[in-house]
N, C-alpha and C. Protein backbone atom coordinates (compact mmCIF):
# COMPACT_ATOMS: atom_id res chain seq x y z
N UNK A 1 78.91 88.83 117.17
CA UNK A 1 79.56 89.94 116.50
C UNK A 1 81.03 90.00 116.93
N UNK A 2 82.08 89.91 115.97
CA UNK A 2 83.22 90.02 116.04
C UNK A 2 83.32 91.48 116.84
N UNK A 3 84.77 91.47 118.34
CA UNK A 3 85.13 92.52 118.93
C UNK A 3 85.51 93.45 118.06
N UNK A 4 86.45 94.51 118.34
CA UNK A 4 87.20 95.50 117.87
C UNK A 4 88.54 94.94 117.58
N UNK A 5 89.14 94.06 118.10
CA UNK A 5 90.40 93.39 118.13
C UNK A 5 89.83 92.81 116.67
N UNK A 6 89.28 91.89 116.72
CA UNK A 6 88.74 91.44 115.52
C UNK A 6 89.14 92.11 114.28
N UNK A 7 88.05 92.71 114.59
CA UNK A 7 87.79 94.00 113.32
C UNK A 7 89.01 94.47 112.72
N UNK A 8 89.50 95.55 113.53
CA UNK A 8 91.08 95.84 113.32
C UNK A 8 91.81 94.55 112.75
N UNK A 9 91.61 93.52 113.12
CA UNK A 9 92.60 92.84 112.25
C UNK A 9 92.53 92.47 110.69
N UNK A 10 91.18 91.95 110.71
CA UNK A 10 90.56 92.04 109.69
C UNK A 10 90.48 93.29 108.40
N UNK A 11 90.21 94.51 109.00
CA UNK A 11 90.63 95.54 108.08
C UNK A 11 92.23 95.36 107.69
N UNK A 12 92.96 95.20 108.61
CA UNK A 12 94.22 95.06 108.06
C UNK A 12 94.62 94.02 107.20
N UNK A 13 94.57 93.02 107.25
CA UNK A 13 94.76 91.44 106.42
C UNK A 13 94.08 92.01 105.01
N UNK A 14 93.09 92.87 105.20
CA UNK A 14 92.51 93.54 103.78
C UNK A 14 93.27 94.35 102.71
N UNK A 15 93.84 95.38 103.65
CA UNK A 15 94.49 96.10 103.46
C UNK A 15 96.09 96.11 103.26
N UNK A 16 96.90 94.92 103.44
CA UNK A 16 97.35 94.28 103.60
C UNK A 16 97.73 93.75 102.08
N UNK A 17 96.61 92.86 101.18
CA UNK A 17 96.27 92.17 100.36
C UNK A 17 95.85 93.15 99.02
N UNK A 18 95.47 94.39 99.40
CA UNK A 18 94.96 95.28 98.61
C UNK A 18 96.51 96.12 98.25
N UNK A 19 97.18 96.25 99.27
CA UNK A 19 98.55 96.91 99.33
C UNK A 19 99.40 96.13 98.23
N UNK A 20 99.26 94.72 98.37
CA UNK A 20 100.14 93.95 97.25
C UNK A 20 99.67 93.95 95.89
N UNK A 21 98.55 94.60 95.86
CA UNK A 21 98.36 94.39 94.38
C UNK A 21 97.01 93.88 94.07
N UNK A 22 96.58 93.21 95.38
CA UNK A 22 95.28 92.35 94.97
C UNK A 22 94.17 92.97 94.57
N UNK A 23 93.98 93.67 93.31
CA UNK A 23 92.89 94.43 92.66
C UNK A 23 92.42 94.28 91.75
N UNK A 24 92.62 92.91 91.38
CA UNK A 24 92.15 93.28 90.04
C UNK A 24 91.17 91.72 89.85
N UNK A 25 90.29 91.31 88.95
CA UNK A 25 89.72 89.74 89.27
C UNK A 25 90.25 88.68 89.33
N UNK A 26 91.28 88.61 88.01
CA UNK A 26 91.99 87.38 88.08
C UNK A 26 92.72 87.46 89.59
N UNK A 27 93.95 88.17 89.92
CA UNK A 27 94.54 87.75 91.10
C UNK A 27 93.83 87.58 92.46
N UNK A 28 92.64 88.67 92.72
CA UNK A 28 91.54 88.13 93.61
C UNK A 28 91.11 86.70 93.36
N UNK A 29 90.51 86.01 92.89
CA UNK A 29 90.23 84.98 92.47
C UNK A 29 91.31 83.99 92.65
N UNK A 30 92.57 84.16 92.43
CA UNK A 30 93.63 83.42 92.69
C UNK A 30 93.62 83.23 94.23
N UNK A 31 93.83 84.69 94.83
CA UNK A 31 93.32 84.85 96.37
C UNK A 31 92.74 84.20 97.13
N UNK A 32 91.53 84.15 96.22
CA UNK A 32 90.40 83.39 97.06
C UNK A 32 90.52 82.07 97.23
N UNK A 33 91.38 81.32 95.77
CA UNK A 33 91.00 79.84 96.22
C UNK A 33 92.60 79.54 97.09
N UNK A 34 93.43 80.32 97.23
CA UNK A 34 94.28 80.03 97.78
C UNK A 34 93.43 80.17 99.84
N UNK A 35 93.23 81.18 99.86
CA UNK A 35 92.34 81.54 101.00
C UNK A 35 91.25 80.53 101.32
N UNK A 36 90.20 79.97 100.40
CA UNK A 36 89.20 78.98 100.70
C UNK A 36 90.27 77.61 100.61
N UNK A 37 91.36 77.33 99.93
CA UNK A 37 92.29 75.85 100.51
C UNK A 37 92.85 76.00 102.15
N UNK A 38 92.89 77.02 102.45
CA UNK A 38 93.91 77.09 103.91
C UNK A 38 93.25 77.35 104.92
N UNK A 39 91.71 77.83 104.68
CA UNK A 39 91.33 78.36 106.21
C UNK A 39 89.13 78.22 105.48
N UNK A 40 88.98 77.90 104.49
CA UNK A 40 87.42 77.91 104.22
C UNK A 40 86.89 78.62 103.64
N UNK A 41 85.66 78.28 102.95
CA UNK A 41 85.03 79.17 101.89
C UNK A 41 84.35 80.57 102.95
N UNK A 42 83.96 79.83 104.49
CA UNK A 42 83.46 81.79 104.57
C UNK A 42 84.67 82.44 104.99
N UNK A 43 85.63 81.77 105.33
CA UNK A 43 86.55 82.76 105.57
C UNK A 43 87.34 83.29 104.05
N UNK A 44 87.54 82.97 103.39
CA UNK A 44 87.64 83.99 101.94
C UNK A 44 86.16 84.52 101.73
N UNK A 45 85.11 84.57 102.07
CA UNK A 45 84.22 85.44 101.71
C UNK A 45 84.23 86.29 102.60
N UNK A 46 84.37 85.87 103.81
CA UNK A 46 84.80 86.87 104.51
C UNK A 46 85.85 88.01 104.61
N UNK A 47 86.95 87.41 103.75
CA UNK A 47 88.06 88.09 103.34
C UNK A 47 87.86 88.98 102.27
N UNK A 48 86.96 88.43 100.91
CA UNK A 48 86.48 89.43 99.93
C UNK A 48 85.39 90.01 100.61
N UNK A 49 84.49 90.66 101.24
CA UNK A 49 84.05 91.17 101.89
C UNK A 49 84.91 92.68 102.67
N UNK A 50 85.57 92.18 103.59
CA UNK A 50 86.43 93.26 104.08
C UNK A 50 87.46 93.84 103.25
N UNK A 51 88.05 93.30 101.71
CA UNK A 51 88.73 93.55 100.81
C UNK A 51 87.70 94.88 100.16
N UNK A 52 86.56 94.60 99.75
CA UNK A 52 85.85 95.32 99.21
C UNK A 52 85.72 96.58 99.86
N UNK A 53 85.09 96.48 101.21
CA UNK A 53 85.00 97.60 102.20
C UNK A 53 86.50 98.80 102.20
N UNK A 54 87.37 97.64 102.33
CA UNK A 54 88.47 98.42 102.35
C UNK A 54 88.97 99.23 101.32
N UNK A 55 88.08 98.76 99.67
CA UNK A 55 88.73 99.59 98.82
C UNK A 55 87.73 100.75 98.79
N UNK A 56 86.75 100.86 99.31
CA UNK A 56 85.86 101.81 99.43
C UNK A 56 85.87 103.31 99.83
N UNK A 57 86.98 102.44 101.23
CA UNK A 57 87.76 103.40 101.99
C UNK A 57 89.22 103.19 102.17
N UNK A 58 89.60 103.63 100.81
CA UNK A 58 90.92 103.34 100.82
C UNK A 58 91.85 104.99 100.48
N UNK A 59 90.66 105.91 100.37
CA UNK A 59 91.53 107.29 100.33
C UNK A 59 92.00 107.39 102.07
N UNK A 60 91.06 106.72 103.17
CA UNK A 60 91.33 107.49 104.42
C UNK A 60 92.79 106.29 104.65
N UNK A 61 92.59 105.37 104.46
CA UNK A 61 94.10 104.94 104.93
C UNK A 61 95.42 104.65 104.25
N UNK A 62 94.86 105.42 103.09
CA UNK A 62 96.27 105.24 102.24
C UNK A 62 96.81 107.00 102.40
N UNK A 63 96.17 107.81 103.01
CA UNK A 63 96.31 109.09 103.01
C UNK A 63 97.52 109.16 104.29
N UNK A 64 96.71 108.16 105.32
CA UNK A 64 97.73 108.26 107.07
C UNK A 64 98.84 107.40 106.59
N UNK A 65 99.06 106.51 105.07
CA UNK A 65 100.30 105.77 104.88
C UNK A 65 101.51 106.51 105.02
N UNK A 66 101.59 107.73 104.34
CA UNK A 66 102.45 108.38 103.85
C UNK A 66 103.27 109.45 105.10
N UNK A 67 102.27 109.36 106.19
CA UNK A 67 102.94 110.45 107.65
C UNK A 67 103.64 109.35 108.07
């Protein structure tokens, strides 16, 4: 099980990606195979994974963006 260091980073690289725009299928998808050429297929699933999570909960940290 990934630490907390982990984690935290991971939510962010999400959030991060979600911040630029990445919402919609086509550019996800663009995402991904750019993500599965540079680093592997679980790590972009892993990446759409925490992308997802993050849009789930994206009222609580787009709310602390703005303080």
């Amino acid at each position: 099980m990934p630490d907390a260091t982990e984690l935290q980073r991971r939510a962010s690289e999400a959030r991060h990606y979600l911040r630029h725009g990445y919402t919609n299928p086509a550019s996800v998808s663009k995402l991904m195979e750019r993500i599965r050429d540079k680093r592997g297929q679980l790590a972009a699933d892993q990446l759409l994974a925490d992308m997802r999570e993050q849009w789930r909960k994206r009222r609580e940290w787009a709310e602390g963006q703005s303080a």
